[in-house]
Protein backbone atom coordinates (compact mmCIF):
# COMPACT_ATOMS: atom_id res chain seq x y z
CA UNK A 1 105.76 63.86 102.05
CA UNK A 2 107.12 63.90 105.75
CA UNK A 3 106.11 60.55 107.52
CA UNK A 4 104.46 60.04 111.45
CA UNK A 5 107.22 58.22 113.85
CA UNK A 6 104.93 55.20 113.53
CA UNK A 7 105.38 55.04 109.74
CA UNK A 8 109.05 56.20 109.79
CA UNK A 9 109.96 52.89 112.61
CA UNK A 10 108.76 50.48 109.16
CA UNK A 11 110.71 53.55 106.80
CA UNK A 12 114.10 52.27 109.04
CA UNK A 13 113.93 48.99 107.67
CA UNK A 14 114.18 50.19 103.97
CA UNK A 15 116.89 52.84 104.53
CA UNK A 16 120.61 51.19 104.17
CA UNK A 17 121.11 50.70 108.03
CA UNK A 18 125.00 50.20 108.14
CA UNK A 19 125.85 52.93 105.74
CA UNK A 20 123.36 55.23 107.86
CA UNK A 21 124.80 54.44 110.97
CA UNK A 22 128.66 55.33 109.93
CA UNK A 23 127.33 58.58 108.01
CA UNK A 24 125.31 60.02 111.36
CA UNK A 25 127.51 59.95 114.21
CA UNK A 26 129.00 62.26 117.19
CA UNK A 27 131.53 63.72 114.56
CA UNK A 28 128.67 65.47 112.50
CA UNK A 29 127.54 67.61 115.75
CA UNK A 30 127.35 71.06 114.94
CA UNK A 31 128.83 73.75 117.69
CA UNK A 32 125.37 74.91 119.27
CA UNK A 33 125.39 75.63 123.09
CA UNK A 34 122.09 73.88 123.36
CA UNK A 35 119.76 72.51 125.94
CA UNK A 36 119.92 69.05 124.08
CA UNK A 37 121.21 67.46 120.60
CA UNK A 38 121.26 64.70 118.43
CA UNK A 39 122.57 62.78 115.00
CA UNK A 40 120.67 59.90 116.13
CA UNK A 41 118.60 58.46 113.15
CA UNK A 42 115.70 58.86 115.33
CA UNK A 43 116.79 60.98 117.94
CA UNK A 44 114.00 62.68 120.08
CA UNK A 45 112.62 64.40 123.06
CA UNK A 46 109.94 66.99 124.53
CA UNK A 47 110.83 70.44 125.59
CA UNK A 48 108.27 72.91 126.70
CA UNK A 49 105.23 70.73 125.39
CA UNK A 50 106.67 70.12 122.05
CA UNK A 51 108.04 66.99 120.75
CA UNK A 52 111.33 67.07 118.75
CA UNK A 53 112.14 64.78 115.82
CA UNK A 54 115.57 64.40 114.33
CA UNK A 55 113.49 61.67 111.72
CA UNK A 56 116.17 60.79 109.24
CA UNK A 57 114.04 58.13 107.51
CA UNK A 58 114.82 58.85 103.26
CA UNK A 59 117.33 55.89 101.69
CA UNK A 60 120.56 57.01 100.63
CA UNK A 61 120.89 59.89 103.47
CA UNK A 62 123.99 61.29 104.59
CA UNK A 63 124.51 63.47 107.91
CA UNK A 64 122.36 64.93 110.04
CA UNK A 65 122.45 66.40 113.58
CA UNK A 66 119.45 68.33 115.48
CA UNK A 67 119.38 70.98 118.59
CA UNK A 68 116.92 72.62 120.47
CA UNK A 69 117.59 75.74 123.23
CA UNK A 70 113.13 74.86 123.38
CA UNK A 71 110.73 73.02 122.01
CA UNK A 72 110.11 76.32 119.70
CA UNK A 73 113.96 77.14 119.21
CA UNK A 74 116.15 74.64 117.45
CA UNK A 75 118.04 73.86 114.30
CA UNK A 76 119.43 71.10 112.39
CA UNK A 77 122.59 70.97 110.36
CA UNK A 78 122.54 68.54 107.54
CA UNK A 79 124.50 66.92 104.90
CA UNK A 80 122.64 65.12 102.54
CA UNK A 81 123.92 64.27 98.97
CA UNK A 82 122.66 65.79 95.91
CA UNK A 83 120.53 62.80 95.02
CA UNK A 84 116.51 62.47 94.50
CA UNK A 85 113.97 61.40 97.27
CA UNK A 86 113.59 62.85 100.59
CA UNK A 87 116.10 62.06 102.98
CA UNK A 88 114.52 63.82 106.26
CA UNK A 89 111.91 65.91 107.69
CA UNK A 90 113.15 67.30 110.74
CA UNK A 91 110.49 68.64 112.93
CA UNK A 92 109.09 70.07 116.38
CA UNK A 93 105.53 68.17 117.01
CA UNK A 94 102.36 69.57 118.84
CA UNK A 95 100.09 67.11 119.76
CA UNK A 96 96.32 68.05 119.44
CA UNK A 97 93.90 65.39 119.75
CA UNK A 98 90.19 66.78 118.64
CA UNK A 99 87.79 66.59 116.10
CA UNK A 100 88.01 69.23 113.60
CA UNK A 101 84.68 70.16 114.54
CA UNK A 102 85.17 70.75 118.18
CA UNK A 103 88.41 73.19 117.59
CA UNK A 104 87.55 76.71 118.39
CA UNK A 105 90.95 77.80 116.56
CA UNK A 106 94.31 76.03 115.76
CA UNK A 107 97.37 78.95 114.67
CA UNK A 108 101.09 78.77 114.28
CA UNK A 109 103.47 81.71 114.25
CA UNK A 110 106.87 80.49 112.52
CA UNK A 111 110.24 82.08 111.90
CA UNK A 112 113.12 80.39 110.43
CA UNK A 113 116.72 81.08 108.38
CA UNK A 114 117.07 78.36 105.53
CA UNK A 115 119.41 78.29 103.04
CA UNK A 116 120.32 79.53 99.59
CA UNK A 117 121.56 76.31 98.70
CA UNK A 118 120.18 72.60 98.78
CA UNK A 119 116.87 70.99 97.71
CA UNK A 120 114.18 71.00 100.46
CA UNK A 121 110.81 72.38 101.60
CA UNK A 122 109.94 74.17 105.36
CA UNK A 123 106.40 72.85 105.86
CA UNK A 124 103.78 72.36 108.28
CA UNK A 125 103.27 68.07 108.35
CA UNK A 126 99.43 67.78 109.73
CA UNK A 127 97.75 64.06 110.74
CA UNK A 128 94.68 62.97 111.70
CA UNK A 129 95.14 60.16 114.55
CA UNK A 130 94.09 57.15 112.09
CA UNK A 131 97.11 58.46 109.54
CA UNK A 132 94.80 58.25 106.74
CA UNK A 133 95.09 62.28 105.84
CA UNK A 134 98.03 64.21 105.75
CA UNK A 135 97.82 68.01 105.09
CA UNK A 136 100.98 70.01 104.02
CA UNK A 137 101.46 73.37 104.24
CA UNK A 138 104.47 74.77 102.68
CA UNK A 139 105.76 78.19 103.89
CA UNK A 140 109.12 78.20 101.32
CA UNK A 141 111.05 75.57 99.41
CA UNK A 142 114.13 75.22 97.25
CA UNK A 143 115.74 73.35 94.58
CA UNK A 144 114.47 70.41 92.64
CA UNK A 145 111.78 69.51 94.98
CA UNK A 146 107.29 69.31 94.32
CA UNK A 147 104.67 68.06 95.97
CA UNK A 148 102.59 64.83 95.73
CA UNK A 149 99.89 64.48 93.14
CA UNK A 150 97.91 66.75 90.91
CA UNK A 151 97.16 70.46 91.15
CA UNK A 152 93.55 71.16 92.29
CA UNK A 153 93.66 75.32 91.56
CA UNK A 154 94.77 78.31 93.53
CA UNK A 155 92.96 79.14 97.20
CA UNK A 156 93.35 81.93 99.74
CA UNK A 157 93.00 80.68 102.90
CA UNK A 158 94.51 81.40 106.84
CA UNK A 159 96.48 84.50 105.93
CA UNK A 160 98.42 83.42 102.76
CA UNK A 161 97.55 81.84 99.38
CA UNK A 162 98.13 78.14 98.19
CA UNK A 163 98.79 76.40 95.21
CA UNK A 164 96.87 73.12 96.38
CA UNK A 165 97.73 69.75 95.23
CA UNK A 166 95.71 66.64 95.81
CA UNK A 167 97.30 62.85 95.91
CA UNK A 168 98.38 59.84 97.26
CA UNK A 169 101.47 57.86 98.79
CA UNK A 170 100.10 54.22 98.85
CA UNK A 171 99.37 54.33 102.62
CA UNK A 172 97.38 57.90 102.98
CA UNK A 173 95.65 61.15 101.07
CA UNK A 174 98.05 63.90 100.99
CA UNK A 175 96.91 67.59 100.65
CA UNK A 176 99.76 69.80 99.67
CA UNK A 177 99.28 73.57 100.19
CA UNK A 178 102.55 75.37 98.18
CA UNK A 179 102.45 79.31 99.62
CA UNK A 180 102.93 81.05 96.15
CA UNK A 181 105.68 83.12 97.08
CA UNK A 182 108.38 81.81 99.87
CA UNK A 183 108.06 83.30 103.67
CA UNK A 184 110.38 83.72 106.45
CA UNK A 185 107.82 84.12 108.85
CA UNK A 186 104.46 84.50 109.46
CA UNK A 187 101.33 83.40 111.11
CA UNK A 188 98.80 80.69 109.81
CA UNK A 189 95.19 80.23 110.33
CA UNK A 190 95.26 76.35 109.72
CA UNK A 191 91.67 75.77 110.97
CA UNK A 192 90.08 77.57 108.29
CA UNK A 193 92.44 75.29 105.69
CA UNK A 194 91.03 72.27 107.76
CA UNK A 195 87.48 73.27 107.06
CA UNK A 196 87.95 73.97 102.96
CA UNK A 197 89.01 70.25 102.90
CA UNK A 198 86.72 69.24 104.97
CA UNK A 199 83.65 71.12 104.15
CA UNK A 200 83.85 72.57 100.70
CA UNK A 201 85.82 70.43 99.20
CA UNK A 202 84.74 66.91 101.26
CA UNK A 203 88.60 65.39 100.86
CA UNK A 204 87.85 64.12 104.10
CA UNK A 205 85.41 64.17 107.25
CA UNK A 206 85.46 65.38 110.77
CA UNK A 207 88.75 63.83 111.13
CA UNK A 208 89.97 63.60 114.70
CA UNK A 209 93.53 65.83 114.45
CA UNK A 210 96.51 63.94 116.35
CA UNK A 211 99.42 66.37 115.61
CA UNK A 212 100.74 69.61 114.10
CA UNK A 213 104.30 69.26 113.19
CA UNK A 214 106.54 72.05 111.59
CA UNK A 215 110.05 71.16 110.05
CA UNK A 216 112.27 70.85 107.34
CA UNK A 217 111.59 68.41 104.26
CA UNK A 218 115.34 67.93 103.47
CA UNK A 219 116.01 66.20 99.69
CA UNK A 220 119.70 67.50 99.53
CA UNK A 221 122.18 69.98 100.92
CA UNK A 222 125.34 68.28 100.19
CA UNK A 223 128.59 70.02 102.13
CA UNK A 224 126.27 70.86 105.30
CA UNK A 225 123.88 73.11 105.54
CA UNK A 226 122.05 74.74 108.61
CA UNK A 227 118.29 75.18 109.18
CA UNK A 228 117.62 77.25 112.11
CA UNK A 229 114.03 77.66 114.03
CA UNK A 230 114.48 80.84 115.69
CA UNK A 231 110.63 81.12 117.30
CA UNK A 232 107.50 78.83 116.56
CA UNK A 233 104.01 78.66 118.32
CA UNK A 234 101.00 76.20 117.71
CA UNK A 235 98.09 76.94 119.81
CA UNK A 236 94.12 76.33 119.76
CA UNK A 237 91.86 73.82 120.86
């Protein structure tokens, strides 16, 4: 479960701040010619309408360094040990701000080169503005990782099919769509997925959507391991 900057300033303040600090530093950079970087914990900034999110927010997380050439071409290169819990979620954020009822469409196109290696998940991270919902959508994952809560069937829905899981952190519902077989690429209807939970299923109302954020759900990759973005849009409204 990948948390909104707001939740991940109170995450800091669990996370073992002096050990973080020495672990995520200049040395960890990887050699990208890039338009910006970062191993800041919370390192950030907005390219081409998109905001980027280094977000290393799990306890007990090792290195991690982030770089964009765009907002819809960037990478991170992490080194997180091979311990349980999420350590980071990574991510480039499109900010949407309307009522599921009022959007006429909301896509994504996503392609991206993970690794062979490691323990994480490449998911879509969707909120609605009050943080009370939070709607996965996972495209691949690897390693000893699962989603929250309790499995509520198989669905077809915007282009692919889902495993869907229903539960919750303590602090919001989370909706967890698991593609059932791992992509590369692709595009995503996510309106239509917004609707089943909405409408067929009534998980939630005509929740006012703040964000669409796409990223990398890291639990380990110990020795360093890249995640690369090459091309991502999120569009509708």
């Amino acid at each position: 479960m990948a948390p909104k900057t707001l939740r991940g300033t109170v995450r800091a303040l669990i996370a073992p701040a002096l050990a973080l600090a020495a672990a995520v530093g200049p040395a960890s950079a990887p050699a990208h010619a890039a338009v910006w970087n970062s191993c800041d914990q919370w390192g950030n900034t907005t390219l081409d309408g998109y905001i980027l999110y280094n977000n290393i927010w799990g306890s007990g997380a090792g290195s991690q360094c982030v770089w964009a050439n765009s907002g819809t071409n960037w990478g991170v290169w992490a080194d997180h040990p091979n311990t349980g819990g999420i350590k980071s979620y990574p991510n480039s954020k499109k900010v949407i701000n309307k009522p599921i009822s009022s959007l006429g469409s909301l896509t994504s196109t996503y392609r991206v080169a993970v690794p062979s290696a490691g323990a994480y998940n490449t998911s879509y991270d969707i909120w609605d503005t009050d943080h009370d919902y939070e709607i996965m959508l996972w495209v691949n994952h690897h390693g000893a990782v699962g989603p929250l809560g309790t499995a509520q069937g198989t669905v077809s829905l915007g282009g692919h099919t889902w495993n869907v899981h229903k539960g919750n952190n303590g602090a919001n519902e989370v909706f967890s769509f698991l593609r059932t077989s791992d992509s590369a690429s692709g595009t995503v209807n996510i309106l239509p997925v917004l609707k089943w939970i909405k409408d067929t299923k009534g998980w939630m109302g005509d929740e006012t959507i703040g964000d669409v954020q796409f990223g990398y759900e890291i639990t380990s990759s110990a020795g360093g391991l890249d995640f690369r973005t090459d091309s991502l849009t999120v569009s509708g409204g």
